[in-house]
Protein backbone atom coordinates (compact mmCIF):
# COMPACT_ATOMS: atom_id res chain seq x y z
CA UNK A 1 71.47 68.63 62.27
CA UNK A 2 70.83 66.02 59.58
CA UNK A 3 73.69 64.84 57.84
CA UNK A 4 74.50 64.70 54.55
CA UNK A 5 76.54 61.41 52.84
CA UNK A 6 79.84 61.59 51.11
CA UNK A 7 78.64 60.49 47.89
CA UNK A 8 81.21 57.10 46.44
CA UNK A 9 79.86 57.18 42.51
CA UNK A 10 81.69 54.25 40.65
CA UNK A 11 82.03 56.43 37.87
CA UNK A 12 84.66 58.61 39.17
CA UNK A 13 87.74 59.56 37.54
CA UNK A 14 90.74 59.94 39.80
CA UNK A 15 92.45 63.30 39.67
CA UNK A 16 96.13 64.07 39.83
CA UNK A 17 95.25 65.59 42.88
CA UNK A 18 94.45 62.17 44.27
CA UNK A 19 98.23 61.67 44.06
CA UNK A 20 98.94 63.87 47.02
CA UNK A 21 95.05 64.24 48.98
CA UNK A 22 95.54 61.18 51.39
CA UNK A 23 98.77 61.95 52.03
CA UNK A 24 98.14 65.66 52.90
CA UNK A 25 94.89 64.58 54.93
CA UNK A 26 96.79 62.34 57.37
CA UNK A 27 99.31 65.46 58.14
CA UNK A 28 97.43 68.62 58.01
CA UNK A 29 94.46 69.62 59.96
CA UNK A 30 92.70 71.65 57.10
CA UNK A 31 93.11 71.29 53.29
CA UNK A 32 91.34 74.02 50.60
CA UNK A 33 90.43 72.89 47.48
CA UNK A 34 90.68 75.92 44.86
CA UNK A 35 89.89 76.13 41.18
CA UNK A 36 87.06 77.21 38.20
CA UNK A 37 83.41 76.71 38.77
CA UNK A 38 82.53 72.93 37.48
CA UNK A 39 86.31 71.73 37.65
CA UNK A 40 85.25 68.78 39.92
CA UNK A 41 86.93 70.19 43.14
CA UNK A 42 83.27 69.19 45.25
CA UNK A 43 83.36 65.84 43.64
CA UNK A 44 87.23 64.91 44.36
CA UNK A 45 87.21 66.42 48.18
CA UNK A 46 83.64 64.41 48.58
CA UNK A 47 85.35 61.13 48.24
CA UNK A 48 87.51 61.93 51.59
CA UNK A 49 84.60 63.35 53.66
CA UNK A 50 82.40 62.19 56.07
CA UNK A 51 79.82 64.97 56.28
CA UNK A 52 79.52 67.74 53.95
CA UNK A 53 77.62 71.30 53.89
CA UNK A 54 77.00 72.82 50.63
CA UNK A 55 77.28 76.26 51.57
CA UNK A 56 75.60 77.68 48.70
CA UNK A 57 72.48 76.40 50.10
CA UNK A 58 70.99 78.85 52.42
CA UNK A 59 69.38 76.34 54.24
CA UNK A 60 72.87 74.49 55.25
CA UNK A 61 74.52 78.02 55.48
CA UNK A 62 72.10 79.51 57.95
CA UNK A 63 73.09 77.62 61.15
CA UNK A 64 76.95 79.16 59.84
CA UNK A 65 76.05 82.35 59.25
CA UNK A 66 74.18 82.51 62.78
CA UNK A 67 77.38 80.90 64.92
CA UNK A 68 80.18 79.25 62.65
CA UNK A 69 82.39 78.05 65.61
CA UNK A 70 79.44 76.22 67.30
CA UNK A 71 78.36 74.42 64.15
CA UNK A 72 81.63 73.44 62.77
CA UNK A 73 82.04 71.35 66.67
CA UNK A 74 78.92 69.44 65.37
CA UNK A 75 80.08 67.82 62.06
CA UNK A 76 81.51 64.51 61.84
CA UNK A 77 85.37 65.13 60.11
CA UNK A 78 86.93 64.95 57.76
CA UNK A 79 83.96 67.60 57.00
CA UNK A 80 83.49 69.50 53.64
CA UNK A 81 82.44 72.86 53.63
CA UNK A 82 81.77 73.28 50.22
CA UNK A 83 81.51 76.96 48.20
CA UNK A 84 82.67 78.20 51.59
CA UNK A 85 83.55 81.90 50.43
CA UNK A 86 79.11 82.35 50.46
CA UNK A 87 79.50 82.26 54.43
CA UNK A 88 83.27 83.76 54.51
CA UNK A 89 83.15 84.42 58.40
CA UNK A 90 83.63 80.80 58.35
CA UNK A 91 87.30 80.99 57.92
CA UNK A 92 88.08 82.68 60.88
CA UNK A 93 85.72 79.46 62.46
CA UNK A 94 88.14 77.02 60.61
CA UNK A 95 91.55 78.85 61.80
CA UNK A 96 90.53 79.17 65.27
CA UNK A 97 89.44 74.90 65.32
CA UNK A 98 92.55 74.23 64.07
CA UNK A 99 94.65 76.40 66.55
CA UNK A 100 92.70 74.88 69.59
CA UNK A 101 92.86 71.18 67.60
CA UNK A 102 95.64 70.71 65.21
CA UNK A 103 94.95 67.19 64.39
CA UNK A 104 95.59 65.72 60.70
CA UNK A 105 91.60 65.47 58.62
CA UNK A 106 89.86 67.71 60.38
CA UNK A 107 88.29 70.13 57.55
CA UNK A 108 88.28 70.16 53.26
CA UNK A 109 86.97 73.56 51.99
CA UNK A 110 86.11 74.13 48.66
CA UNK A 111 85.68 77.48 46.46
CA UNK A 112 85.62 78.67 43.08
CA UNK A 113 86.58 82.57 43.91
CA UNK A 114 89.21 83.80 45.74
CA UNK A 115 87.95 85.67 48.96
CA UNK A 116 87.84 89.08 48.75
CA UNK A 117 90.53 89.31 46.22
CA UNK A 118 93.10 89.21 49.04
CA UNK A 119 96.50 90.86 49.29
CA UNK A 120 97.48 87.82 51.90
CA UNK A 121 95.70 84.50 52.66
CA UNK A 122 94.57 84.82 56.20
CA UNK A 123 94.66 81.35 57.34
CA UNK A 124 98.58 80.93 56.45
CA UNK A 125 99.91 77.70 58.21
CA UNK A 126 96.65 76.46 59.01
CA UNK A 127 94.83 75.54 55.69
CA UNK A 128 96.95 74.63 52.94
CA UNK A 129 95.54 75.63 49.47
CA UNK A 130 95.81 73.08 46.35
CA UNK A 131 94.59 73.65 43.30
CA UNK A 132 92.09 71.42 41.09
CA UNK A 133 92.19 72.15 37.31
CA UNK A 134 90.15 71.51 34.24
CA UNK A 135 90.09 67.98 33.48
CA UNK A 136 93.64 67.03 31.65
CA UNK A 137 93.73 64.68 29.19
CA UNK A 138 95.70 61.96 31.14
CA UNK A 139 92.54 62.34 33.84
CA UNK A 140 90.30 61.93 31.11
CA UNK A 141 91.77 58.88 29.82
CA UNK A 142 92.35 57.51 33.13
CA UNK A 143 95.96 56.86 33.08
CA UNK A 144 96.83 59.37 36.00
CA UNK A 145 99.19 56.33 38.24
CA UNK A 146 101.71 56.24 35.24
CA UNK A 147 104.94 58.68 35.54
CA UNK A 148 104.14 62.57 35.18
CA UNK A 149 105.79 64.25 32.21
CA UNK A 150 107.44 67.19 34.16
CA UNK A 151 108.92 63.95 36.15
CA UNK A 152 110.01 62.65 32.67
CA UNK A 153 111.51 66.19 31.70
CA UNK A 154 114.46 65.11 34.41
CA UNK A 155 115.75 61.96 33.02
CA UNK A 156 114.65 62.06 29.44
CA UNK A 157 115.20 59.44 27.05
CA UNK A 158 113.68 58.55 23.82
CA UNK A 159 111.35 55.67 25.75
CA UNK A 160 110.06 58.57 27.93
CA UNK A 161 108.45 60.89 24.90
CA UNK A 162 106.89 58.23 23.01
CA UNK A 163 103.46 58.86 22.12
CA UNK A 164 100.31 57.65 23.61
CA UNK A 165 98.70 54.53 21.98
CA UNK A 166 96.38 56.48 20.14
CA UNK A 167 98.24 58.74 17.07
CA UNK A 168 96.74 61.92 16.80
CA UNK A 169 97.33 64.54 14.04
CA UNK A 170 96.24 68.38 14.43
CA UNK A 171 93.10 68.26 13.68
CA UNK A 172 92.03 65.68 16.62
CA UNK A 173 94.28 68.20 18.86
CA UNK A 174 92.44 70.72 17.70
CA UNK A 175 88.93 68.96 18.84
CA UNK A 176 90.36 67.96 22.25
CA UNK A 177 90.88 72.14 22.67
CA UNK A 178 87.51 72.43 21.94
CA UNK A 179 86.18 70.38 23.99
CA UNK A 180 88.45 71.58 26.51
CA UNK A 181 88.42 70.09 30.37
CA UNK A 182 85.52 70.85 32.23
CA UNK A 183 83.80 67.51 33.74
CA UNK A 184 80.03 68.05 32.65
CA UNK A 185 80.59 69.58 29.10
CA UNK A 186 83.31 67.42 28.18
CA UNK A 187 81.90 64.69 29.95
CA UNK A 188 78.33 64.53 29.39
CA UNK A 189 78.21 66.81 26.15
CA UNK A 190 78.95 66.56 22.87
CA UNK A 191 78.51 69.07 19.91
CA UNK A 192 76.12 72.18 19.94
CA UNK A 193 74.92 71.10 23.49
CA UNK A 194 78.28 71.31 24.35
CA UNK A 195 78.61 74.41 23.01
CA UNK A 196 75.34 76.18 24.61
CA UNK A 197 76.84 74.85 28.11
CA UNK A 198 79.73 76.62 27.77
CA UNK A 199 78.01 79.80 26.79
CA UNK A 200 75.59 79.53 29.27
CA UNK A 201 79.18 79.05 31.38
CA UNK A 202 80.42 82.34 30.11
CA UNK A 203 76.93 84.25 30.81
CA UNK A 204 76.85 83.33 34.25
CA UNK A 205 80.45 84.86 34.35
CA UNK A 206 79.58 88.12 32.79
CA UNK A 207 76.13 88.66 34.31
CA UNK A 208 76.94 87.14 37.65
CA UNK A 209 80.82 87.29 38.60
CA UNK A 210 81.22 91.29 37.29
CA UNK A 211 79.43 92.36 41.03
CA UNK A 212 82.89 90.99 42.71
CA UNK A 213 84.52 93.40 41.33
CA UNK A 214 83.00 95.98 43.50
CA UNK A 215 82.03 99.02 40.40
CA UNK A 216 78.89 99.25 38.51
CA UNK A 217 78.17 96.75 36.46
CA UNK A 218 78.71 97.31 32.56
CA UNK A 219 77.95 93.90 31.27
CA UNK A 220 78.88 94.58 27.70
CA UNK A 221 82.30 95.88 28.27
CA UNK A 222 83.02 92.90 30.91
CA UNK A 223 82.41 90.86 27.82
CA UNK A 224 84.65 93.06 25.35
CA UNK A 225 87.38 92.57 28.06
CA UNK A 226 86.62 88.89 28.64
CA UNK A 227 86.97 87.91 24.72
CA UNK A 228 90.47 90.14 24.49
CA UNK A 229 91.96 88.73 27.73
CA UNK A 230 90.45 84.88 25.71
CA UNK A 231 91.88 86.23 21.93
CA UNK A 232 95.37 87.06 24.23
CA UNK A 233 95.72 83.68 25.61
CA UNK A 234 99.51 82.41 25.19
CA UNK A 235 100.72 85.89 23.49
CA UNK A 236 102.67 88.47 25.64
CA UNK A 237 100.62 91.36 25.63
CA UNK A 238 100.98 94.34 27.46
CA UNK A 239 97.45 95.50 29.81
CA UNK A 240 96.73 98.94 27.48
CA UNK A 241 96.59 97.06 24.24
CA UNK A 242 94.05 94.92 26.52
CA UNK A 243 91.97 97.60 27.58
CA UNK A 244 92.19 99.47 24.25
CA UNK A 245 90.56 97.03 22.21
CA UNK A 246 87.95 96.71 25.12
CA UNK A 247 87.44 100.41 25.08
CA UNK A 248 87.72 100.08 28.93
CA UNK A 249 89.74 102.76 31.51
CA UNK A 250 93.06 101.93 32.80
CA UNK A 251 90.98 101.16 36.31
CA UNK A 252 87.97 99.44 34.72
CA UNK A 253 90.56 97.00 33.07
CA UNK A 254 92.64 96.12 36.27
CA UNK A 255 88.85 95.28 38.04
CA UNK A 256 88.22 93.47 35.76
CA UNK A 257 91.66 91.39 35.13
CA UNK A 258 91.51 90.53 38.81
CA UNK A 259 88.14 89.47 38.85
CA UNK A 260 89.39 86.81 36.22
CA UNK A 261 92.10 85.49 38.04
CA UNK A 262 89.90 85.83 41.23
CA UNK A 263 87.33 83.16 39.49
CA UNK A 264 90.25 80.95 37.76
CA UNK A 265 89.51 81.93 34.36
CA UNK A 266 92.96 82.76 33.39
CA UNK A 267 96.33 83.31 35.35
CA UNK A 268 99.93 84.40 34.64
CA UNK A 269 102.64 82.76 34.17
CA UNK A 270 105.78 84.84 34.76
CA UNK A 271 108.88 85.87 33.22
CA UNK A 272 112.38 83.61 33.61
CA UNK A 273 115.23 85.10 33.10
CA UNK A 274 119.51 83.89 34.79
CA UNK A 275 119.16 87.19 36.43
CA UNK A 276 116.16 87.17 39.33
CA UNK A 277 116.03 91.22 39.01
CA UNK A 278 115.88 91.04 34.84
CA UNK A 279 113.11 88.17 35.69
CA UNK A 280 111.35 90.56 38.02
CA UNK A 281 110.74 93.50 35.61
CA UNK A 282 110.28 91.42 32.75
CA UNK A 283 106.32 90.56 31.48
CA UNK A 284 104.52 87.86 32.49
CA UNK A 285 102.25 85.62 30.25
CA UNK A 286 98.01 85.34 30.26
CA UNK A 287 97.06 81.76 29.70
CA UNK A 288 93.63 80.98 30.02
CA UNK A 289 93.16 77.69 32.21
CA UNK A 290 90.79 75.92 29.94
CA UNK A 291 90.88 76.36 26.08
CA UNK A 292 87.08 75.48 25.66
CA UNK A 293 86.04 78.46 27.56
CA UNK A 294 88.64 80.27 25.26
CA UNK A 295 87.24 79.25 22.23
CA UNK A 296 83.73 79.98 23.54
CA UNK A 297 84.30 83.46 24.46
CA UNK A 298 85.63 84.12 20.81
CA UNK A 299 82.59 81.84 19.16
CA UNK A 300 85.09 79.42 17.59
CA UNK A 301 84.55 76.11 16.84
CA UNK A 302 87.70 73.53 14.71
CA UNK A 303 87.39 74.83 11.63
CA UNK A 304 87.41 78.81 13.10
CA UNK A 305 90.83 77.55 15.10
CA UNK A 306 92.14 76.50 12.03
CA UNK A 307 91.68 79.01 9.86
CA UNK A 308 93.52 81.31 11.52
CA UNK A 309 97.57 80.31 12.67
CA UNK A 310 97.70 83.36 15.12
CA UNK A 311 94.95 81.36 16.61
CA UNK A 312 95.96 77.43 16.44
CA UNK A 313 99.56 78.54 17.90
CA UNK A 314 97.58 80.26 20.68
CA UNK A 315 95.13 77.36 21.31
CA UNK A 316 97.55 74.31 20.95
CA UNK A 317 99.91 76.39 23.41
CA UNK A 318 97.05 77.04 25.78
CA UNK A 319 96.20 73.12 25.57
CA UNK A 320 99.50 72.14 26.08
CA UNK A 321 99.37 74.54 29.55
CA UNK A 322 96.40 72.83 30.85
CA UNK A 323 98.14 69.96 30.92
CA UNK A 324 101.32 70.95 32.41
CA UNK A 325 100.42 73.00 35.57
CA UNK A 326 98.25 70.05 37.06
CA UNK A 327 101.03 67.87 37.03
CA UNK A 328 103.07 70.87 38.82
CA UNK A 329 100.46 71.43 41.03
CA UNK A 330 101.38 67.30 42.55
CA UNK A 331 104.49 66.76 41.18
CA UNK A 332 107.64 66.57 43.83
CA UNK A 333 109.17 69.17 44.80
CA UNK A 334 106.66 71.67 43.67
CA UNK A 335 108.80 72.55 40.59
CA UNK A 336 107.56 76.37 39.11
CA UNK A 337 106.55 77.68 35.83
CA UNK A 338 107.98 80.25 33.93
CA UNK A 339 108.08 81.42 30.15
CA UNK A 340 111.02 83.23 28.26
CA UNK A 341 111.51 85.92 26.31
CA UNK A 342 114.41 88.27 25.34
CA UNK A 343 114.13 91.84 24.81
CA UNK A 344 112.75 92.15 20.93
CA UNK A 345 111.68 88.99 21.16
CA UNK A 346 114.67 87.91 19.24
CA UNK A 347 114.21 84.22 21.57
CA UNK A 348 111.38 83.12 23.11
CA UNK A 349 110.53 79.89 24.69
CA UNK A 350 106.76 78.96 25.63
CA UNK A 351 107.38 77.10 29.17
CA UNK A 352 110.02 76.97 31.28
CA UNK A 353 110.09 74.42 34.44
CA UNK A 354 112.38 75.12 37.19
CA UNK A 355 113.03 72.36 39.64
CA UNK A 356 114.48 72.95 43.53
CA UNK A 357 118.14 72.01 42.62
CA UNK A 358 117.85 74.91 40.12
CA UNK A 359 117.67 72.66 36.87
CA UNK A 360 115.88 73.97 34.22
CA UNK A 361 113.71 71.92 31.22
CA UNK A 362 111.89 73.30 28.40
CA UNK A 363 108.88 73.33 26.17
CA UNK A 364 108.37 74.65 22.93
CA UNK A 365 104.73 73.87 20.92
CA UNK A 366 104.19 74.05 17.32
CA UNK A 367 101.76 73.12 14.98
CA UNK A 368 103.51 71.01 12.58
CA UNK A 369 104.08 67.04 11.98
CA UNK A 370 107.41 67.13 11.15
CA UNK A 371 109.70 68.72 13.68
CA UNK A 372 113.13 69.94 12.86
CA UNK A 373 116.20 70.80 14.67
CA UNK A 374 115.16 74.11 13.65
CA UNK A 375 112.43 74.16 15.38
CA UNK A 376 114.24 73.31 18.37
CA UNK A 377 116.74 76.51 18.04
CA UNK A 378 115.64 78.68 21.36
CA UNK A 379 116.44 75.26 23.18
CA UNK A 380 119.54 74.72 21.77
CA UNK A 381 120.65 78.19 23.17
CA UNK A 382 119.45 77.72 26.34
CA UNK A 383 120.89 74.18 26.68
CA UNK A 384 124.21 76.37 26.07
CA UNK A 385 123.51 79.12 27.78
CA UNK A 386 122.83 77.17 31.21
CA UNK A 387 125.01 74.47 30.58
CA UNK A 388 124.67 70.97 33.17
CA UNK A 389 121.71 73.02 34.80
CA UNK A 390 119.46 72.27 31.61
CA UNK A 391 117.82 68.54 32.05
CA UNK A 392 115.78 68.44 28.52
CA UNK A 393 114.34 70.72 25.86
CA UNK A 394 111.16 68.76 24.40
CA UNK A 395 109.31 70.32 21.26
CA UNK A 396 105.73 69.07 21.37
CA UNK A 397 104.46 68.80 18.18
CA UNK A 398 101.17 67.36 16.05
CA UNK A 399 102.75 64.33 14.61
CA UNK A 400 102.67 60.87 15.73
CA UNK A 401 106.23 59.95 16.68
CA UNK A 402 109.24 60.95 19.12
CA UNK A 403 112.70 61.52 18.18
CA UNK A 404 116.32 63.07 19.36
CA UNK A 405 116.73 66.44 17.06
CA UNK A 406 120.36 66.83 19.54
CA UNK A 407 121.82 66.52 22.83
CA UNK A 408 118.90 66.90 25.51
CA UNK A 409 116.61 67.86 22.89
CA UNK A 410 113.95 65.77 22.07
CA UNK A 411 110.51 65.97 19.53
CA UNK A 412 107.57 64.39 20.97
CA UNK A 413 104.19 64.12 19.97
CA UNK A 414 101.25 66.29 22.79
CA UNK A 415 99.81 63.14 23.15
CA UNK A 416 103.49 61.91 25.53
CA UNK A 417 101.15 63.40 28.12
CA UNK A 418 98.66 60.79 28.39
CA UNK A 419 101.49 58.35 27.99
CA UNK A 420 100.46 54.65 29.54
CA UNK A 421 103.86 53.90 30.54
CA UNK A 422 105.35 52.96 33.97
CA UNK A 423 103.83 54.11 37.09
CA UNK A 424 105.37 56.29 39.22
């Protein structure tokens, strides 16, 4: 069987994930790189390997289809078995090698849909799943060795939210949604190419990605559903008003909201509340993991973001999440993300970040260049509500400078992100 070389481009742009890969490759027999189609998992996982098989290509998959366990005994390791769900049997291949052969390196797999939309991932304890995002903006401007901001969040200081060297105002935040985080569009494209990629993207989704959900095919609705579940991104939103304005069936919706999550085009982010059975019942949050394919699916380019504030909340709250849950994904600890909201929505509070001792931090995100203490308000109550469990409230903002608004509340620019301060 003729082997196919790691590639080692000199162009590559390390990922957060690179934080925690070699670590996890020297301990664990089988790692499982998940995420959107394009989000560089392939690319990341191929710098580690030292044979890969591309799945997708029948001509590689054949020899798996016919007898996975035999095949997988020929490949040189750490092997990648990339777009692995196209041969799924393969799993059970994978599990069983690392039963009889537990040592650290063996396997990466890498997939861009969750198999079978499963109630329970059948290869618990033997491959560990991390997930590879849309590119964030501190991977895009390579500064992914200096100190996360979740890290930041614990031991906040004035030093720690200073913006990056670049000042940015709300327009160029507003272009950095657009062109959003996948490698090749905002990579290699720029303007209306960029654009026709990502709606060539998006077709592939609707005409391609509706057969996983298993009912007939009704492209056109798919793509109602798609632009609601896009127009909902950040807002709180209950599933009939969803499948209402998509003039789709109770059923139809829920097929259809899974198939989304199945291919990582948008995910929930759940309810906090003191109480964990008042954070159980209460409604989680759509965010859509990459706010160019949100603008694309609802044909908006700046000045359409702009000219609507329903919209540039959404969008610069959307942005802000892209950039947060890769840093969870690596960060120690594995702290979780939450948003609040009281009944009414008399206080809300866009992201909450529990940590393992229990201590909470929190994010607000608003479209202005001159924060207040007002705008900081939610925070303020839940710095007194919790007391010494509450590390920092930070509003993100639009304008170009940090300051303290009150006791563990801070103002910082988005841009703190990408800051190029200390490593970690």
């Amino acid at each position: 069987m003729a082997t196919t070389e790691s590639p080692r481009p000199s162009s590559y742009r390390p990922r957060l994930i690179d934080r925690i890969l070699p670590g996890l490759l020297s301990q664990l027999p089988a790692i499982s790189l998940v995420g959107p189609r394009g989000a560089g998992k392939t690319t990341t996982a191929a710098r580690y390997a030292k044979q890969i098989r591309r799945l997708n290509r029948s001509a590689e998959a054949g020899a798996f289809r016919a007898d996975p366990y035999a095949t997988l005994a020929t490949l040189d390791e750490p092997a990648l078995l990339d777009e692995w769900q196209e041969v799924p049997e393969i799993l059970s291949a994978v599990k069983e090698a690392v039963d009889l052969d537990p040592h650290p390196g063996r396997f990466l797999l890498t997939g861009s849909v969750r198999i079978a939309f499963e109630k329970t991932w059948p290869a618990t304890g033997r491959i560990l799943r991390c997930p590879v995002y849309p590119l964030t903006q501190r991977e895009i401007r390579q500064t992914t060795g200096t100190e996360l901001f979740v890290a930041r969040l614990v031991h906040p200081s004035l030093e720690a939210f200073a913006p990056a060297a670049e000042l940015l105002n709300l327009v160029d935040y507003v272009d950095l949604a657009v062109a959003g985080g996948l490698p090749e569009a905002v990579l290699a494209q720029s303007g209306q190419t960029r654009h026709r990629w990502l709606q060539g993207y998006l077709d592939e989704l609707i005409a391609s990605d509706i057969s996983l959900t298993g009912t007939n095919p009704d492209r056109r609705r798919f793509s109602a559903y798609l632009q609601a579940v896009a127009a909902s991104s950040a807002a709180i939103i209950d599933d009939v008003t969803l499948f209402d304005a998509a003039h789709v069936s109770r059923p139809t919706g829920a097929a259809y909201d899974q198939l989304l999550e199945a291919v990582y085009f948008a995910d929930e982010i759940p309810a906090w509340w003191a109480d964990p059975l008042t954070r159980l019942t209460a409604r989680p949050k759509r965010l859509l993991l990459d706010t160019s394919l949100m603008l694309a699916s609802l044909n908006l380019d700046r000045d359409g973001v702009l000219a609507n504030s329903t919209t540039l909340g959404r969008t610069l709250e959307t942005f802000v999440g892209m950039q947060i849950r890769p840093e969870l994904a690596v960060a120690d600890g594995l702290p979780r993300l939450y948003h609040l909201r009281e009944k009414a929505g008399r206080r809300e509070i866009d992201f909450l970040i529990q940590y393992p001792d229990s201590s909470i931090a929190a994010v607000e995100v608003k479209a202005t260049a001159a924060p207040t203490l007002a705008d900081a308000r939610h925070l303020t109550w839940l710095r007194d509500v919790l007391g010494e469990r509450f590390t920092a409230g930070v509003v993100l903002h639009t304008g170009p400078y940090a300051l303290r608004l009150a006791d563990r509340i801070w103002a910082a620019p988005i841009s703190t992100f990408w800051l190029e301060g200390k490593a970690d």
